[in-house]
C-alpha atoms as a PDB file:
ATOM      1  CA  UNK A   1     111.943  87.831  67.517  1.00  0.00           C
ATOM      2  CA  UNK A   2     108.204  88.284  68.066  1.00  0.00           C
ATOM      3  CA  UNK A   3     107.304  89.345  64.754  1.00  0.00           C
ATOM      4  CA  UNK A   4     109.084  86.629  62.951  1.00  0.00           C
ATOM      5  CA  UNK A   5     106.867  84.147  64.788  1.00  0.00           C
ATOM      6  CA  UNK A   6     103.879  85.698  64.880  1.00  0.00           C
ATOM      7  CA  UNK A   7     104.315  85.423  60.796  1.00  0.00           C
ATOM      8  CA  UNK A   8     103.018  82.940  58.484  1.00  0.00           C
ATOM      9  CA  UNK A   9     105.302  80.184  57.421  1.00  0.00           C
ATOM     10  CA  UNK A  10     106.052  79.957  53.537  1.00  0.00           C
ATOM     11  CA  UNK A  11     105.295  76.237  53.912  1.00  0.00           C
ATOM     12  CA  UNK A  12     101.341  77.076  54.856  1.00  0.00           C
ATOM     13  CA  UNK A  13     101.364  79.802  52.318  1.00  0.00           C
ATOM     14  CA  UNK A  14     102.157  77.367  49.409  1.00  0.00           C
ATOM     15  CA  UNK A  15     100.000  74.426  50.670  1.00  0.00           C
ATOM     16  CA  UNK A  16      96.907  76.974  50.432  1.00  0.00           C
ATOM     17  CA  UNK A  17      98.201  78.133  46.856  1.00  0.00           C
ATOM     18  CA  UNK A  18      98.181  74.686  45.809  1.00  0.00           C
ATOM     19  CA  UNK A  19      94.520  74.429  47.578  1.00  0.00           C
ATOM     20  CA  UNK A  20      93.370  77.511  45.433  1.00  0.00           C
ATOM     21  CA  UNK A  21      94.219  76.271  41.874  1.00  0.00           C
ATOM     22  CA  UNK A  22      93.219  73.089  42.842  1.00  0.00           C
ATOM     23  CA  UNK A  23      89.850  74.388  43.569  1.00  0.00           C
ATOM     24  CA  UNK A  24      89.780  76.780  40.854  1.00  0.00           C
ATOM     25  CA  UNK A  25      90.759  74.195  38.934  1.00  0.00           C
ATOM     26  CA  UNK A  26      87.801  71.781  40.133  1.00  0.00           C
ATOM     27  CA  UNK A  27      85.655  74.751  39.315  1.00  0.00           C
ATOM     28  CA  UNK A  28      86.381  75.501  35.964  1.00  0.00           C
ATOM     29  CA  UNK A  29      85.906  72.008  35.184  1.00  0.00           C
ATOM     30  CA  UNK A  30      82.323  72.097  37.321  1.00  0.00           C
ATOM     31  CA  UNK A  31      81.096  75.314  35.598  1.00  0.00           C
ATOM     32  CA  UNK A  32      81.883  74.261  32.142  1.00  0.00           C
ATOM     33  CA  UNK A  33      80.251  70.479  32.585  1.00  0.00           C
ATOM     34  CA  UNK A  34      77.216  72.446  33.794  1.00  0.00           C
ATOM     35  CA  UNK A  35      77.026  75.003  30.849  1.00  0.00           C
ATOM     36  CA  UNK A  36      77.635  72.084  28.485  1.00  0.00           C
ATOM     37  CA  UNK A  37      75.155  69.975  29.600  1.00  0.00           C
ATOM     38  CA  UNK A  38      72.299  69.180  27.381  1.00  0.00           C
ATOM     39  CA  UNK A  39      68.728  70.230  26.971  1.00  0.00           C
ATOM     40  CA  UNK A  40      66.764  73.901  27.255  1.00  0.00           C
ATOM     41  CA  UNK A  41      67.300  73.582  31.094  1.00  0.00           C
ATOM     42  CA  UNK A  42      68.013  77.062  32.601  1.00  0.00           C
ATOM     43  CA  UNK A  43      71.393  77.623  35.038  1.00  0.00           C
ATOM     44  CA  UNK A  44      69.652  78.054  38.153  1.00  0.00           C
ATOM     45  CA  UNK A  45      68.110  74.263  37.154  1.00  0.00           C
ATOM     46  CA  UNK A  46      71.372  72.842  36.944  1.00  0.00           C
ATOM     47  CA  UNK A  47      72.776  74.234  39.372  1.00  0.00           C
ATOM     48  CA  UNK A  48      69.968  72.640  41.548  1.00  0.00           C
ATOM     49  CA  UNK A  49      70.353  69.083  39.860  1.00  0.00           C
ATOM     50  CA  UNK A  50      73.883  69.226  39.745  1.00  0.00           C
ATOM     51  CA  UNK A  51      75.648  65.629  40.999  1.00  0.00           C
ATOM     52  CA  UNK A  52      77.503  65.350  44.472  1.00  0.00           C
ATOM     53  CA  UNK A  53      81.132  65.705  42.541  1.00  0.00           C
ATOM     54  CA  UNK A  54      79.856  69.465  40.170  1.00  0.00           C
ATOM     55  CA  UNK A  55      78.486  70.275  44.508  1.00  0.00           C
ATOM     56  CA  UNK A  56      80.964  69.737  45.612  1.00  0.00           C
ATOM     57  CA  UNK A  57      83.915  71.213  43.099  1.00  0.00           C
ATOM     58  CA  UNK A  58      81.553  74.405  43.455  1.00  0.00           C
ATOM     59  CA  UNK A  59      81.639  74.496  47.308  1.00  0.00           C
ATOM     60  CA  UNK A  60      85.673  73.655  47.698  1.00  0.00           C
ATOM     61  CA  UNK A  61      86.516  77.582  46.678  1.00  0.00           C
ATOM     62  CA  UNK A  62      84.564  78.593  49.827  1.00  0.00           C
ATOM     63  CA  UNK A  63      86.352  76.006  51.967  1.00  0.00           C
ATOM     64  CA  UNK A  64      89.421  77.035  50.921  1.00  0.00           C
ATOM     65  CA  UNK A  65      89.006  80.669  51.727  1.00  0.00           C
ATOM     66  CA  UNK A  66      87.907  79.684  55.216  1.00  0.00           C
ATOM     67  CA  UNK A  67      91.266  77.407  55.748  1.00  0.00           C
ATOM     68  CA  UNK A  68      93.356  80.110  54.500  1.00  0.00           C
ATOM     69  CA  UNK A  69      91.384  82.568  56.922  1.00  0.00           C
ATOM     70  CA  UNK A  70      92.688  79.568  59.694  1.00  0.00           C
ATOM     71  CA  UNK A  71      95.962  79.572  58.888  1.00  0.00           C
ATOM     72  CA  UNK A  72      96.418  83.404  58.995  1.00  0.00           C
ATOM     73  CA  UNK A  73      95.313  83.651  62.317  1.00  0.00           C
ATOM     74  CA  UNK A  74      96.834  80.136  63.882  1.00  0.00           C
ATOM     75  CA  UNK A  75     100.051  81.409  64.088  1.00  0.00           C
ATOM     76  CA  UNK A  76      98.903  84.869  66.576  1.00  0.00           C
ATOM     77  CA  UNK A  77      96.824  82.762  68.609  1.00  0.00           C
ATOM     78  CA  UNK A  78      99.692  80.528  69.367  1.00  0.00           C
ATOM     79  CA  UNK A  79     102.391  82.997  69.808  1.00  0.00           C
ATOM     80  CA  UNK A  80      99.705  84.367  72.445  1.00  0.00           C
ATOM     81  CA  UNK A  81      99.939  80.939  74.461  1.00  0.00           C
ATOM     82  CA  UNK A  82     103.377  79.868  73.628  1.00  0.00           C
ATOM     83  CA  UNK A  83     105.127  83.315  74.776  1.00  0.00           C
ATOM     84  CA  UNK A  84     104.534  83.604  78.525  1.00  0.00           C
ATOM     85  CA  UNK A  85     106.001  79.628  78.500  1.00  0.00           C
ATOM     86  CA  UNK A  86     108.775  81.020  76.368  1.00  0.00           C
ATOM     87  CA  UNK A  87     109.280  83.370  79.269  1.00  0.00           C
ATOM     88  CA  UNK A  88     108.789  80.812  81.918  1.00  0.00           C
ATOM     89  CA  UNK A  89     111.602  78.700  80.810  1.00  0.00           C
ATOM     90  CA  UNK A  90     114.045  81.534  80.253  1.00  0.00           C
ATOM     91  CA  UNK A  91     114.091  82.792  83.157  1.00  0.00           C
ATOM     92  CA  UNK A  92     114.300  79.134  84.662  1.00  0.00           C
ATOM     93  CA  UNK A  93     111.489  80.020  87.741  1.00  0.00           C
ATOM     94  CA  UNK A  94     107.493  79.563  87.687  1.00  0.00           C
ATOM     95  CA  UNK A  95     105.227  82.450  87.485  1.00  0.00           C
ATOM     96  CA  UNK A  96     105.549  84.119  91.173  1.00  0.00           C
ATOM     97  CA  UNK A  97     108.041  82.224  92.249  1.00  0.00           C
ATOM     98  CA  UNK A  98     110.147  85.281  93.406  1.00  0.00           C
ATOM     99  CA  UNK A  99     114.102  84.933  92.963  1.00  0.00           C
ATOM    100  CA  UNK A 100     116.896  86.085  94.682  1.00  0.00           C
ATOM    101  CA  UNK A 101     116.394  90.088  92.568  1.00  0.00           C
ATOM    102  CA  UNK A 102     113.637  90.382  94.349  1.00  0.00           C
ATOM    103  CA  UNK A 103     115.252  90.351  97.613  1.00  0.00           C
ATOM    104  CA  UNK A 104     113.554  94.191  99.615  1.00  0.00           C
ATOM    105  CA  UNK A 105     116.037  95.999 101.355  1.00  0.00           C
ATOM    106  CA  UNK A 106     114.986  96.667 105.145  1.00  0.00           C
ATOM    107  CA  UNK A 107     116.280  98.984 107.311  1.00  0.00           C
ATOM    108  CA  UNK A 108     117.213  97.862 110.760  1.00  0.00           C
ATOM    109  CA  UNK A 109     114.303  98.844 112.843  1.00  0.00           C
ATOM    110  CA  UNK A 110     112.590  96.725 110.193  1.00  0.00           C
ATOM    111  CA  UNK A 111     114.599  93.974 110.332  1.00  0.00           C
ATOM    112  CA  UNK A 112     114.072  93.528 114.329  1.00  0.00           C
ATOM    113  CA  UNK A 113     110.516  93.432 114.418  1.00  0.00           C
ATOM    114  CA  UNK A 114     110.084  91.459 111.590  1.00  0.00           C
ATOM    115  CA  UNK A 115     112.346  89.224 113.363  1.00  0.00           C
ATOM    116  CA  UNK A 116     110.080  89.209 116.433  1.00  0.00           C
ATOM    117  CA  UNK A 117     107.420  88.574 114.014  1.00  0.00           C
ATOM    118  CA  UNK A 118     109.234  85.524 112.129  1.00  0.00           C
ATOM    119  CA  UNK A 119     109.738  83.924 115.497  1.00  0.00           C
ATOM    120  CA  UNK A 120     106.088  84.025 116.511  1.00  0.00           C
ATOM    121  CA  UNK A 121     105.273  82.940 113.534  1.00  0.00           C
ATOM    122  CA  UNK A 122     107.864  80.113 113.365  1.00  0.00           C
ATOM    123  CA  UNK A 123     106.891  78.718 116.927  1.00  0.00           C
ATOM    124  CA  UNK A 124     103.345  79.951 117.463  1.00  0.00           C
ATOM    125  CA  UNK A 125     101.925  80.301 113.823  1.00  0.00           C
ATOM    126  CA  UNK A 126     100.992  83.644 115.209  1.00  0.00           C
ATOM    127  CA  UNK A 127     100.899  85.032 111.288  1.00  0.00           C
ATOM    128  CA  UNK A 128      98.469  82.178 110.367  1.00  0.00           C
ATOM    129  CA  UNK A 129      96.191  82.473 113.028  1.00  0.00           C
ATOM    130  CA  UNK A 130      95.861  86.482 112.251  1.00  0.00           C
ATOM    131  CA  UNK A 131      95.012  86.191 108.979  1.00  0.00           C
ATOM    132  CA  UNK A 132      92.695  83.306 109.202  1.00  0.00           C
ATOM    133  CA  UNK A 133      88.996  84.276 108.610  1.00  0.00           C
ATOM    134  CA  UNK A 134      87.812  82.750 111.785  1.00  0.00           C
ATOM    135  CA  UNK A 135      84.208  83.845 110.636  1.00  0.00           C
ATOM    136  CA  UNK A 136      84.597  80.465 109.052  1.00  0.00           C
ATOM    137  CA  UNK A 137      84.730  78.124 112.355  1.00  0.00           C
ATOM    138  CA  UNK A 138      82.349  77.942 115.631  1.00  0.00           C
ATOM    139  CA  UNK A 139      83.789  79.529 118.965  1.00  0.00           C
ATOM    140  CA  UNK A 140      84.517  75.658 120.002  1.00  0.00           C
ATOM    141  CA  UNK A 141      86.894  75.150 117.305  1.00  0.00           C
ATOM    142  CA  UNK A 142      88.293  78.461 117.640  1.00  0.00           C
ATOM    143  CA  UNK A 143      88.997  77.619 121.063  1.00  0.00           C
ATOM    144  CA  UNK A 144      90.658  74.160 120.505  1.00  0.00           C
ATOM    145  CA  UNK A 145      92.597  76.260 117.703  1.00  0.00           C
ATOM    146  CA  UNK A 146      93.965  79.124 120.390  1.00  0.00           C
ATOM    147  CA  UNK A 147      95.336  76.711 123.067  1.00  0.00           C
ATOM    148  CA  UNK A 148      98.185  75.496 120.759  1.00  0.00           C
ATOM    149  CA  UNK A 149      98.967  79.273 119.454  1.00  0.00           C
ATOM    150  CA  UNK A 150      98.931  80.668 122.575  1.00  0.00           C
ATOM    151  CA  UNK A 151     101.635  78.371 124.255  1.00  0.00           C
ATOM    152  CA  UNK A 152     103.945  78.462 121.318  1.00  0.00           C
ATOM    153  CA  UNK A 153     103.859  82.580 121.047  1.00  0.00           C
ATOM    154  CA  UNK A 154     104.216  82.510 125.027  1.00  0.00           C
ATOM    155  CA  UNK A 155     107.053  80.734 124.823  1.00  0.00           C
ATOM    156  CA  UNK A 156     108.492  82.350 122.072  1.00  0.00           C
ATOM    157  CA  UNK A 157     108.288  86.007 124.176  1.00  0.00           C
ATOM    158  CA  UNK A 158     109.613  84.942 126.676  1.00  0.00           C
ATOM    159  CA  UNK A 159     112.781  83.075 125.879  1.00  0.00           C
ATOM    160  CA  UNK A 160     113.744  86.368 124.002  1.00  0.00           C
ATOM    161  CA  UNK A 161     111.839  89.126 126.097  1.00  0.00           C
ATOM    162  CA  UNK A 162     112.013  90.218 129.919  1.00  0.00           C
ATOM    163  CA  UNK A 163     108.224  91.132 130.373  1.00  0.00           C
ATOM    164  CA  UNK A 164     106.463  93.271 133.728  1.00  0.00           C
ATOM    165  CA  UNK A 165     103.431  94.934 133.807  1.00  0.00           C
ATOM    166  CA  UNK A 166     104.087  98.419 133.963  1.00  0.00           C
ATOM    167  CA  UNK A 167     101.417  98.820 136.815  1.00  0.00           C
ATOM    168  CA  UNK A 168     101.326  96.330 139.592  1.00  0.00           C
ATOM    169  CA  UNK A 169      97.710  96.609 140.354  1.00  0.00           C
ATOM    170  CA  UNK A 170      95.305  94.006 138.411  1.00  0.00           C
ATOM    171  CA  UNK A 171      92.449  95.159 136.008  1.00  0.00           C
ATOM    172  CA  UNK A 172      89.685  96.503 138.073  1.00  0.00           C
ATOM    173  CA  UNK A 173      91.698  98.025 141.002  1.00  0.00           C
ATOM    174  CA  UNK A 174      91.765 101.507 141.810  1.00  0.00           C
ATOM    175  CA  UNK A 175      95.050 103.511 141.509  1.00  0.00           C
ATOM    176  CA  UNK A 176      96.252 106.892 141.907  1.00  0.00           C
ATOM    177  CA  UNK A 177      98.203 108.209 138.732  1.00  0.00           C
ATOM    178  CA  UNK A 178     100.478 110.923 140.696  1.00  0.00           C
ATOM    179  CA  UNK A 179     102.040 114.690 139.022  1.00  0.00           C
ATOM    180  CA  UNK A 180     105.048 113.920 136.867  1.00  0.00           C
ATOM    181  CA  UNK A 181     104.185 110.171 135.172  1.00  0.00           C
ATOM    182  CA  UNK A 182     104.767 109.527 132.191  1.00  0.00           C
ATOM    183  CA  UNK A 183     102.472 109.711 129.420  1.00  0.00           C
ATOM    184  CA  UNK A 184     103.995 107.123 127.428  1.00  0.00           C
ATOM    185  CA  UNK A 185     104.126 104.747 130.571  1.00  0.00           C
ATOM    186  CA  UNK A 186     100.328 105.500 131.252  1.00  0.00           C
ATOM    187  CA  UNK A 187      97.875 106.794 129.469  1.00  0.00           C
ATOM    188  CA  UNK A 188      94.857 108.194 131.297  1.00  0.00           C
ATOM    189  CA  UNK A 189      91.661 108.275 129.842  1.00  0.00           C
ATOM    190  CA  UNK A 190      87.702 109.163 130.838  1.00  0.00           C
ATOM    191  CA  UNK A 191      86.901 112.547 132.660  1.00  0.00           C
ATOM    192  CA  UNK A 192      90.635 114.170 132.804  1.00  0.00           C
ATOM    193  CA  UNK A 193      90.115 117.529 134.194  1.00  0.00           C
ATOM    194  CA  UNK A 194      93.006 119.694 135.793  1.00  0.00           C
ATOM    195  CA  UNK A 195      96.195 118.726 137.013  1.00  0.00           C
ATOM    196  CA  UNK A 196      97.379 115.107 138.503  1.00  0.00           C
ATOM    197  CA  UNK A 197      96.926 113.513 140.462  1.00  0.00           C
ATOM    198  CA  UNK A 198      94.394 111.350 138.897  1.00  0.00           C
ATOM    199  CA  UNK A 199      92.301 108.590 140.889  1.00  0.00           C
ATOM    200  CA  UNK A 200      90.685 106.146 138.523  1.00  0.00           C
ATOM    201  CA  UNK A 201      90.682 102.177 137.503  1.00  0.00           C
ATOM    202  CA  UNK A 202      93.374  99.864 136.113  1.00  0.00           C
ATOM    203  CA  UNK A 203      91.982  99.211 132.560  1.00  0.00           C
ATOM    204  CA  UNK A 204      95.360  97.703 131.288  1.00  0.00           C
ATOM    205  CA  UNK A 205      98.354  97.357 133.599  1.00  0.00           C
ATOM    206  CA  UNK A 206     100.738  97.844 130.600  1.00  0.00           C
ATOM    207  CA  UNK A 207     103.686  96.128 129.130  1.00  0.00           C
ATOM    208  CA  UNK A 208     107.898  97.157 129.331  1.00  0.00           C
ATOM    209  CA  UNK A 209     110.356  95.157 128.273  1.00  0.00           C
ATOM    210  CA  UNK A 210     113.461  95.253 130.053  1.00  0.00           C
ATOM    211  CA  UNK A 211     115.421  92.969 128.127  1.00  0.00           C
ATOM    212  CA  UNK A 212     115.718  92.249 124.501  1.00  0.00           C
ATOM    213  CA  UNK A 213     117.182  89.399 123.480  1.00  0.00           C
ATOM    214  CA  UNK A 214     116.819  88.152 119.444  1.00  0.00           C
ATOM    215  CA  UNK A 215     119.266  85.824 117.874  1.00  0.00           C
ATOM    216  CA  UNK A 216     121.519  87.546 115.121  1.00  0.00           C
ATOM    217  CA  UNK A 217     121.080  86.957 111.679  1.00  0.00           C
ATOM    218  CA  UNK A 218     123.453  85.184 109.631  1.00  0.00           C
ATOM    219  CA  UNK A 219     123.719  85.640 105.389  1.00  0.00           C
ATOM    220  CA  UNK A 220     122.302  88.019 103.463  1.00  0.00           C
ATOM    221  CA  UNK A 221     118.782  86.634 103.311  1.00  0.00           C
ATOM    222  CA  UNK A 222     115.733  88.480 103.019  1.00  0.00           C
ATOM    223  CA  UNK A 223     114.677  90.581 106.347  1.00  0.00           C
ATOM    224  CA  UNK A 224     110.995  90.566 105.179  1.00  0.00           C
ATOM    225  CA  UNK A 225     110.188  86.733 104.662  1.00  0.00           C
ATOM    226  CA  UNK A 226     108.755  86.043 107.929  1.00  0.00           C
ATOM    227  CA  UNK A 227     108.583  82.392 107.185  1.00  0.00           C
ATOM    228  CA  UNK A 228     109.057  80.191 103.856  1.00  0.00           C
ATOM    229  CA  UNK A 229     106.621  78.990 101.325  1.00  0.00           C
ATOM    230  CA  UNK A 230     106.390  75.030 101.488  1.00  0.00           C
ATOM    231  CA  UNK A 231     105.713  73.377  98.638  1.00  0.00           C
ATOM    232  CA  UNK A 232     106.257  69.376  98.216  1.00  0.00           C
ATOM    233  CA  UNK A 233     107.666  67.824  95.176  1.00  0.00           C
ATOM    234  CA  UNK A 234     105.265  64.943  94.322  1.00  0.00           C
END
């Protein structure tokens, strides 16, 4: 398929054949009106005091070589634009538009937190807000920015979490880590030496969540498309 179109068409061929002997036609006639001509004047005299039509006849070879040089290569330069199109419209989408093939496979771990992660993005444009290059805007508009993401994430944590601090005290208060806790419940830090129990300050009281509770899926949709591409037909 591509190498019949990227070949010349037998119509172009014969329209520069009939070009050539045209022109080597014209210069036949030019060449012999120029050797015929009268008087002890040398060639490279006539040639310079030829008239416009003998010029011209003698220049139309050249220009004919040149189109013929045009319409070799027109037809690979225009399989080289016309092709991805071709593509294009066979396959009915626009370039990265992704289809239904390209639908990833997730496992289920996956599929929860990117779940979590859909509905913070849904309700708190969580998603946006991270990847924004905030290097761009002043702390004030930052601010005004964070009030609005904020409540929306908040809300969307808790009407599907149960959330408690897994340390009662605040930040800043002094606590008493005792033998036996759990290192994945606490993790102590600074100048650890021997055996609990520890004495030092509440940097981060922790999270656990006691309660999960994210709505099911339904269909067979993609796990990893945390929220849709919008685009508006004009």
């Amino acid at each position: 398929m591509t190498e019949q179109r990227n070949r010349v068409s037998p119509t172009r061929w014969f329209v520069v054949a009939l070009l050539a002997i045209a022109s080597t036609s014209a210069l036949a006639v030019a060449m012999d009106g120029l050797l015929r001509a009268e008087g002890g004047v040398g060639v490279r005299d006539r040639f310079t005091t030829a008239p416009l039509p003998t010029a011209a006849a003698l220049a139309l070879p050249f220009l004919v070589a040149w189109l013929a040089a045009l319409v070799a290569r027109a037809p690979r330069a225009a399989s080289a634009v016309v092709q991805p199109r071709r593509v294009a419209n066979e396959s009915g989408t626009t370039a990265g538009a992704p289809t239904r093939a390209d639908v990833r496979a997730v496992t289920p771990s996956e599929a929860a937190a990117l779940q979590l992660l859909a509905v913070l993005q849904q309700e708190g444009r969580f998603v946006d807000f991270v990847e924004e290059d905030l290097t761009l805007y002043s702390d004030e508009q930052i601010g005004a920015a964070v009030r609005s993401i904020h409540d929306g994430c908040r809300t969307a944590l808790h009407d599907r979490l149960e959330l408690h601090p897994i340390l009662a005290a605040a930040e800043g208060a002094t606590v008493t880590v005792e033998r036996g806790f759990d290192p994945a419940a606490v993790r102590v830090t600074g100048n650890v030496r021997g055996e609990p129990p520890y004495r030092g300050v509440v940097r981060h009281p922790g999270w656990r969540s006691d309660h999960v509770k994210l709505p099911e899926r339904t269909g067979e949709g993609d796990a990893s498309i945390l929220a849709p591409a919008e685009v508006e037909v004009l």
